[in-house]
C-alpha atoms as a PDB file:
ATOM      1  CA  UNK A   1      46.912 148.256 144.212  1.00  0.00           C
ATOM      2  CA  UNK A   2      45.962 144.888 142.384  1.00  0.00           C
ATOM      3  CA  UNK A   3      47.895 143.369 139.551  1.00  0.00           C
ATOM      4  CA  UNK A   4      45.965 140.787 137.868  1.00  0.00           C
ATOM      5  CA  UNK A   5      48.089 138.927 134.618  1.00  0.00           C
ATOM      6  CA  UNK A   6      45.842 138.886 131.549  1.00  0.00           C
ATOM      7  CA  UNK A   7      45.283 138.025 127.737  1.00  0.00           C
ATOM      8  CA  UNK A   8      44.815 140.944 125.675  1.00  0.00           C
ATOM      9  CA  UNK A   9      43.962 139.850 122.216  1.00  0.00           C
ATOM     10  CA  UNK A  10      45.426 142.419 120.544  1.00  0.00           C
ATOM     11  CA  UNK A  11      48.757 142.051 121.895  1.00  0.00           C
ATOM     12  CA  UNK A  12      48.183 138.071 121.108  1.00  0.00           C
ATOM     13  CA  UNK A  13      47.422 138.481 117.887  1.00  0.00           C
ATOM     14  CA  UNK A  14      50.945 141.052 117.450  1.00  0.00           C
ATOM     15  CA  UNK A  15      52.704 138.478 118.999  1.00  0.00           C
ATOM     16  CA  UNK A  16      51.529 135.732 116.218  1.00  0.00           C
ATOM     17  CA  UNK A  17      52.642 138.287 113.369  1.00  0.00           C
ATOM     18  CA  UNK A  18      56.738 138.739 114.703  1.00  0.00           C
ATOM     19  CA  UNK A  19      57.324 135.065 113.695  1.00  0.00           C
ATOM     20  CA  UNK A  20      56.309 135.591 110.188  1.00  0.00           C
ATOM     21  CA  UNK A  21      58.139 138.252 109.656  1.00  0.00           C
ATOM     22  CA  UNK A  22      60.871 136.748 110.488  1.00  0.00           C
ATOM     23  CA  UNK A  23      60.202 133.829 107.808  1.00  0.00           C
ATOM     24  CA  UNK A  24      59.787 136.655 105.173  1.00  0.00           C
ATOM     25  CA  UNK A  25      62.835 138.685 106.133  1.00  0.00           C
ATOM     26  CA  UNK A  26      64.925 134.912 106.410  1.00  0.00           C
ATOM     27  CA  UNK A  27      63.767 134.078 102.920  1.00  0.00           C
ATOM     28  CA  UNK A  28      64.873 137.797 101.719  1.00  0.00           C
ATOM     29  CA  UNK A  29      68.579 137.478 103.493  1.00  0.00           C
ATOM     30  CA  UNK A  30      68.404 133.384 101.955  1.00  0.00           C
ATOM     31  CA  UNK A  31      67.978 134.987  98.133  1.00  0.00           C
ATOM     32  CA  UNK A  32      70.941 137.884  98.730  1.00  0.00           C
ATOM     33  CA  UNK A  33      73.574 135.658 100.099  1.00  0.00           C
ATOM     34  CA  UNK A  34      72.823 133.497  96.665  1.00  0.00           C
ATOM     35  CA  UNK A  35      73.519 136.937  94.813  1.00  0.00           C
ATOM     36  CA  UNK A  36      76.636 138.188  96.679  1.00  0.00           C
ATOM     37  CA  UNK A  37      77.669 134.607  96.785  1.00  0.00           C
ATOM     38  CA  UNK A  38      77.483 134.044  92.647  1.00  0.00           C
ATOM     39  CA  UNK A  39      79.287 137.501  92.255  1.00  0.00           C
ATOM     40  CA  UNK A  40      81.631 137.081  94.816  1.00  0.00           C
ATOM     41  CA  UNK A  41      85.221 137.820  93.684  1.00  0.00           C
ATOM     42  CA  UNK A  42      87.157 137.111  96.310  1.00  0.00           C
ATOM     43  CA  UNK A  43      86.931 135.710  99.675  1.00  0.00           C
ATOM     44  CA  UNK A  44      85.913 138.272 101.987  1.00  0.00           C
ATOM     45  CA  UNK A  45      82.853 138.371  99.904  1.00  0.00           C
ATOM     46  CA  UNK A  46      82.090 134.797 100.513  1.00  0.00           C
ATOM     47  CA  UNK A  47      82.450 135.356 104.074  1.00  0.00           C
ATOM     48  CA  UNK A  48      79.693 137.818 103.728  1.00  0.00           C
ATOM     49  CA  UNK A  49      77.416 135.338 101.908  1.00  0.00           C
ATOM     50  CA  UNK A  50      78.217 133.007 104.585  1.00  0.00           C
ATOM     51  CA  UNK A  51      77.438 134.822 107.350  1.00  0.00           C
ATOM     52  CA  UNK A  52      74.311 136.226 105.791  1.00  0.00           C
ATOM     53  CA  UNK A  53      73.375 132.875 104.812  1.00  0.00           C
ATOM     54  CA  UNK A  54      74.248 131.757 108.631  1.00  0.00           C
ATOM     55  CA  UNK A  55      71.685 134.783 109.438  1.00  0.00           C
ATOM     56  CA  UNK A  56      68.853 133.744 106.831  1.00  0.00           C
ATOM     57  CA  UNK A  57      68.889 129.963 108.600  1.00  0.00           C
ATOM     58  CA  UNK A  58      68.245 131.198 111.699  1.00  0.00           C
ATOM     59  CA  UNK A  59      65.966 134.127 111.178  1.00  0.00           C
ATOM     60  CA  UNK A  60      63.621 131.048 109.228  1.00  0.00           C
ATOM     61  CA  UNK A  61      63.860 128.067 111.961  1.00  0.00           C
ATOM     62  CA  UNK A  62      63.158 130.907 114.832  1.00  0.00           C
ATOM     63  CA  UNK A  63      60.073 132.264 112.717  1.00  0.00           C
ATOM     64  CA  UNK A  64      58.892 128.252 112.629  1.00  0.00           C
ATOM     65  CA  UNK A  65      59.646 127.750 115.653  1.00  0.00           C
ATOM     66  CA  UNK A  66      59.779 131.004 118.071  1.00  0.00           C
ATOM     67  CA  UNK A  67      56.606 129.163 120.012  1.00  0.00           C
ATOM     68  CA  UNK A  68      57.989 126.525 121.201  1.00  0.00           C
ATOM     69  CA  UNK A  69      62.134 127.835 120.946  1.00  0.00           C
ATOM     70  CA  UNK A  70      61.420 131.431 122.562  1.00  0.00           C
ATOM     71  CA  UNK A  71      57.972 131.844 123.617  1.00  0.00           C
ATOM     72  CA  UNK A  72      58.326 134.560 125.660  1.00  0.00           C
ATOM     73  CA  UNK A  73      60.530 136.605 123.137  1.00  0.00           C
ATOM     74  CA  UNK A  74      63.957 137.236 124.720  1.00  0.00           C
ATOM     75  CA  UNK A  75      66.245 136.598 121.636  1.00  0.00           C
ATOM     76  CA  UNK A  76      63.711 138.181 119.425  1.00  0.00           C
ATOM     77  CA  UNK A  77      64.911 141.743 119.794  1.00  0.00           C
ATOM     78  CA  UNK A  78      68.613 140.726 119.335  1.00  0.00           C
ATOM     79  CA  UNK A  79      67.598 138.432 115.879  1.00  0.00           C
ATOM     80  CA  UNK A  80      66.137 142.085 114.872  1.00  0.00           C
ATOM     81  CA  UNK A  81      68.491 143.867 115.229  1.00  0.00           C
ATOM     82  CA  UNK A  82      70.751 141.699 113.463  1.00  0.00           C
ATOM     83  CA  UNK A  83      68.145 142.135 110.639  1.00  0.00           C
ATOM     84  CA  UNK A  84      68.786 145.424 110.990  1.00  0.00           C
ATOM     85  CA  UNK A  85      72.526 145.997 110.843  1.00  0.00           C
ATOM     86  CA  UNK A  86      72.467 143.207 107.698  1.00  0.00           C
ATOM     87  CA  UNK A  87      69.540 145.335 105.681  1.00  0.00           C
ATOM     88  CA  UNK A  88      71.790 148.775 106.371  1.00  0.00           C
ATOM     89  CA  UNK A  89      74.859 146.875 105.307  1.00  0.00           C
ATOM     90  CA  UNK A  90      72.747 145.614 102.145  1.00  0.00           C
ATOM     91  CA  UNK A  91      71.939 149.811 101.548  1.00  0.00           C
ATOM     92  CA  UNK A  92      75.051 151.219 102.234  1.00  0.00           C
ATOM     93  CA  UNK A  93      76.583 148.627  99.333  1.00  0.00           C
ATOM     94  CA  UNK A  94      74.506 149.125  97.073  1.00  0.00           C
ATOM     95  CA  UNK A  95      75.003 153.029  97.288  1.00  0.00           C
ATOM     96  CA  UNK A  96      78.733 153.119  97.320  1.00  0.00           C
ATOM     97  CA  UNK A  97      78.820 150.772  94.187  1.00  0.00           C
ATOM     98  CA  UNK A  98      76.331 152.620  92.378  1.00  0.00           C
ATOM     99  CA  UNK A  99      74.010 149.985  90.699  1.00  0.00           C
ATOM    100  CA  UNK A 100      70.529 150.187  90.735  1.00  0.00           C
ATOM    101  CA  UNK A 101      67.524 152.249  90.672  1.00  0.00           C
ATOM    102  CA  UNK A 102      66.945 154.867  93.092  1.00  0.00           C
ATOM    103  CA  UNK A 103      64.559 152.930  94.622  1.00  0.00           C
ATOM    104  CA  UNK A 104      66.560 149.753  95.000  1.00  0.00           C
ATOM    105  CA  UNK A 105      69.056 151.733  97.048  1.00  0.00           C
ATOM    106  CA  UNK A 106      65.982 153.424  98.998  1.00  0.00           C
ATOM    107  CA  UNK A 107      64.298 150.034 100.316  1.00  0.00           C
ATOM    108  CA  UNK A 108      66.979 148.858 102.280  1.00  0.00           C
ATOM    109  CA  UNK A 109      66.984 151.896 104.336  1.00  0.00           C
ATOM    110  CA  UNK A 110      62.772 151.894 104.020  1.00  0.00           C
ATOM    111  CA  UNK A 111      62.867 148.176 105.476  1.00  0.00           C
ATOM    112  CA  UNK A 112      65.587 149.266 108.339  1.00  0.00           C
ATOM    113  CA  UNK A 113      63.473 152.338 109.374  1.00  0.00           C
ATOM    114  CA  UNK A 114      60.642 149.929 109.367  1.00  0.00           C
ATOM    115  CA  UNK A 115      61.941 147.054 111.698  1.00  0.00           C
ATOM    116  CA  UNK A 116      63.617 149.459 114.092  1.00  0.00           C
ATOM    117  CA  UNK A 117      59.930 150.448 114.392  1.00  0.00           C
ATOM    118  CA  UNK A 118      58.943 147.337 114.916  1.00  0.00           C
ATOM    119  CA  UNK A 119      61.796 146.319 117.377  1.00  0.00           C
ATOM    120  CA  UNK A 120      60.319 149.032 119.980  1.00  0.00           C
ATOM    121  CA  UNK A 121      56.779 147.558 119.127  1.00  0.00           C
ATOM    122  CA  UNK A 122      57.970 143.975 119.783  1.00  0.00           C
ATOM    123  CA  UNK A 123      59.980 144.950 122.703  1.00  0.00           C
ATOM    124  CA  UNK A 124      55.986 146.387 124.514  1.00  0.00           C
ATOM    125  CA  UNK A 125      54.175 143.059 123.061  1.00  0.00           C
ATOM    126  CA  UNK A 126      56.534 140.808 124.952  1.00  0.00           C
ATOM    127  CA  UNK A 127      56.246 142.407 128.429  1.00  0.00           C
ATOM    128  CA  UNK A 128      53.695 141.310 131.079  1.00  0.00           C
ATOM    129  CA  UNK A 129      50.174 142.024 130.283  1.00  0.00           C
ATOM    130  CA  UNK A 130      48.393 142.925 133.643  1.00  0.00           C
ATOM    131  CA  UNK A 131      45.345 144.537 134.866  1.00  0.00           C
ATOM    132  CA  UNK A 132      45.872 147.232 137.449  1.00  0.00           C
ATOM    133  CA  UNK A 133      43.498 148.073 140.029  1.00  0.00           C
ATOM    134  CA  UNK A 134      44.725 151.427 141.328  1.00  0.00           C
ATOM    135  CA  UNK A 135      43.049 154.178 143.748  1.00  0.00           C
ATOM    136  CA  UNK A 136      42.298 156.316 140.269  1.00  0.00           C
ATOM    137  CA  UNK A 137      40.906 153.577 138.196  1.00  0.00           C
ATOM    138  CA  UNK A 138      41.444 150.481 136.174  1.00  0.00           C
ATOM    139  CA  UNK A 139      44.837 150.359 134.222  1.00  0.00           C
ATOM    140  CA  UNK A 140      44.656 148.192 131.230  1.00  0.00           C
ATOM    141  CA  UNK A 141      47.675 147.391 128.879  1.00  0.00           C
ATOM    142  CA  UNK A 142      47.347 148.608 125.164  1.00  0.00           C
ATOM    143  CA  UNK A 143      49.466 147.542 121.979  1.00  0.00           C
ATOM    144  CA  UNK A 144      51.344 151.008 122.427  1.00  0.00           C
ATOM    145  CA  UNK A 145      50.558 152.565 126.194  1.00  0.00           C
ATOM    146  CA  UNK A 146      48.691 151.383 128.843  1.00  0.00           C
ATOM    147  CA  UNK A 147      44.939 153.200 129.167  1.00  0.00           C
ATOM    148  CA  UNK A 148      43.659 153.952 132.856  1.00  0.00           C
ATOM    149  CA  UNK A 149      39.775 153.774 133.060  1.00  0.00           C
ATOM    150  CA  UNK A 150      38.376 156.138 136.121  1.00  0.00           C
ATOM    151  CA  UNK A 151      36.257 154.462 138.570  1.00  0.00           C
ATOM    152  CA  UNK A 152      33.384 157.469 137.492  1.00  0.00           C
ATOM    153  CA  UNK A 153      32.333 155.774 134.444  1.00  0.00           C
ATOM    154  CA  UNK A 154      32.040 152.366 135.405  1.00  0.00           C
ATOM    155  CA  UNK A 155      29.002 150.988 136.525  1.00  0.00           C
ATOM    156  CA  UNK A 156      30.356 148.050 137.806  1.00  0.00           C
ATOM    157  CA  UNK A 157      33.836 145.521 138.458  1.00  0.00           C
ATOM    158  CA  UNK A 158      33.419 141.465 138.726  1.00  0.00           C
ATOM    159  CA  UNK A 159      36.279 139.683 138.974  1.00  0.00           C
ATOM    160  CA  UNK A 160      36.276 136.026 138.728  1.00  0.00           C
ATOM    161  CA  UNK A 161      38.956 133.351 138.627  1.00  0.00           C
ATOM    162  CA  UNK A 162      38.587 133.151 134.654  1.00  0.00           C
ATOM    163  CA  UNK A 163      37.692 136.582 133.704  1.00  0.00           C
ATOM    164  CA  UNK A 164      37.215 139.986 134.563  1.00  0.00           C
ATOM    165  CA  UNK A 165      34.706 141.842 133.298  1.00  0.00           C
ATOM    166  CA  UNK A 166      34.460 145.906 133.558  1.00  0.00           C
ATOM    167  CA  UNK A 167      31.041 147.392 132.824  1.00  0.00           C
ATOM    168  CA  UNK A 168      30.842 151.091 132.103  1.00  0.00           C
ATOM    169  CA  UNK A 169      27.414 153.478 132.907  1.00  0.00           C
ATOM    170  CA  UNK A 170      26.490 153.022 128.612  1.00  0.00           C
ATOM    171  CA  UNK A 171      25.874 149.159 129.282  1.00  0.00           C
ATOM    172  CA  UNK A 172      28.941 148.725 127.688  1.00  0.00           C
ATOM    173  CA  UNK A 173      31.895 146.169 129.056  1.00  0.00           C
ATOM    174  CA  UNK A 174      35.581 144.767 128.639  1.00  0.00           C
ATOM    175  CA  UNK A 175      36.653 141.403 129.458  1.00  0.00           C
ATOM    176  CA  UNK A 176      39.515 139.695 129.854  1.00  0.00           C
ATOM    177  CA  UNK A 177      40.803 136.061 130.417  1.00  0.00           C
ATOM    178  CA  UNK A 178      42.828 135.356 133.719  1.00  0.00           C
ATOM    179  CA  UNK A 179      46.140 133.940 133.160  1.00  0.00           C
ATOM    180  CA  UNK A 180      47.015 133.049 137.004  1.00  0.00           C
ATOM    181  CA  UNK A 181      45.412 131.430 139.619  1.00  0.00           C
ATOM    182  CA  UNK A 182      43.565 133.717 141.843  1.00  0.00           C
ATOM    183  CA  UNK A 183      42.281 132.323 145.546  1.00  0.00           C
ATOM    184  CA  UNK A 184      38.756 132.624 146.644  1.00  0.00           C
ATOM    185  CA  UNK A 185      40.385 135.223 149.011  1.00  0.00           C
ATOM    186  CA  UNK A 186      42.131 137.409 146.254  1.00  0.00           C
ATOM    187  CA  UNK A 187      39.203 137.314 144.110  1.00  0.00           C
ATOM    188  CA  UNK A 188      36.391 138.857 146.924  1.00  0.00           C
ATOM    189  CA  UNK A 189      39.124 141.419 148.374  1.00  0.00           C
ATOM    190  CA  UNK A 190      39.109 142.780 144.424  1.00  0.00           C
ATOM    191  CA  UNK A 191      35.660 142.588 143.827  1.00  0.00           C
ATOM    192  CA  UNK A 192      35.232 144.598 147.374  1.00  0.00           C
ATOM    193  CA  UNK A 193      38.036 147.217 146.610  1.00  0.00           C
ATOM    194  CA  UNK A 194      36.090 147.928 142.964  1.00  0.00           C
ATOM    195  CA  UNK A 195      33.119 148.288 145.065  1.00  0.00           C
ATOM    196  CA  UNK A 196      34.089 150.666 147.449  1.00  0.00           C
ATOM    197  CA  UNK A 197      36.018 152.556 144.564  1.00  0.00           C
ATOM    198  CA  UNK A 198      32.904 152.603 142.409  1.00  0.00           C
ATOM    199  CA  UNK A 199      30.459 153.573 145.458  1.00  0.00           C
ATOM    200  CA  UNK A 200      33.074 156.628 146.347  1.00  0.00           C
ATOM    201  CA  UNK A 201      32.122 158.192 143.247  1.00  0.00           C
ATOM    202  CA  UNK A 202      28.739 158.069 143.070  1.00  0.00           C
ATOM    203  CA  UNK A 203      28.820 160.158 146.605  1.00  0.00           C
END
């Protein structure tokens, strides 16, 4: 088997969309800790606004930043589920006090079930995106499984040390860009394997 790392746009463009929620969700903590701050009555409360506020901060400078501060996402699962815990905390309150609307006290626990989606989703977007050439076909990585393409519909494999492109029998193809340096060796013993792989079925 082959394992070939690759940009998959999809995934790329997921990847763009975790820092800005983080921005919105550190805004949304920012404007709560200024509420349970101003009704605070005594100073457990403020502790609470504190370490909300504490929370808020760096939820927004790792949105801004995550790039260049965590590019390849290993705090962002543990800044989630911080996010989490705080927007259950934030539900739970509100229910045992009573105040608000029934759909006030609902959204906390709609925006939880939400980002504990999205903390499984993130946790897939962040891992290794490779290209697998196996002895049953082509597996490519997806935004929620991988997909395995059979060597029986493809038409053809070509494999070069910027992209690789997969052509099916309807004319129709996939590429992808290559994000490691392949030798002049590794690149002609893949294009040979698809070969053979492609010829076997057509037997």
């Amino acid at each position: 088997m082959y394992r070939v790392a690759i940009k998959v746009d999809g995934i790329e463009n997921r990847k763009k969309s975790v820092g800005v929620l983080h921005i919105v969700v550190g805004f949304y903590l920012l404007i709560k800790s200024g509420e349970i701050s101003s009704n605070a009555t005594n100073g457990s409360y403020n502790l609470i606004a504190l370490l909300i506020l504490l929370l808020a901060i760096v939820s927004l400078i790792y949105g801004f930043s995550r790039k260049r501060l965590d590019p390849y996402g290993k705090y962002n699962m543990w800044l989630r589920l911080l996010q989490i815990i705080t927007l259950l905390y934030f539900g739970i309150s509100v229910l045992r006090s009573g105040t608000g609307s029934s759909l006030y006290n609902v959204i906390f626990f709609i925006w939880s079930a939400l980002f504990t989606m999205m903390l499984f989703l993130e946790r897939r977007i962040f891992l290794d995106t490779e290209i697998k050439f196996t002895n049953e076909g082509i597996i490519v990585p997806g935004l929620y499984k991988d997909h395995e393409i059979s060597w029986n519909v493809l038409e053809d494999v070509i494999v070069r040390h910027d992209f690789i492109t997969i052509f099916n029998k309807n004319k129709k193809y996939l590429q992808y860009q290559v994000l490691q340096d392949l030798s002049a060796l590794e690149i002609a013993k893949m294009n040979a394997f698809c070969r053979e792989k492609i010829e076997q079925t057509k037997r």
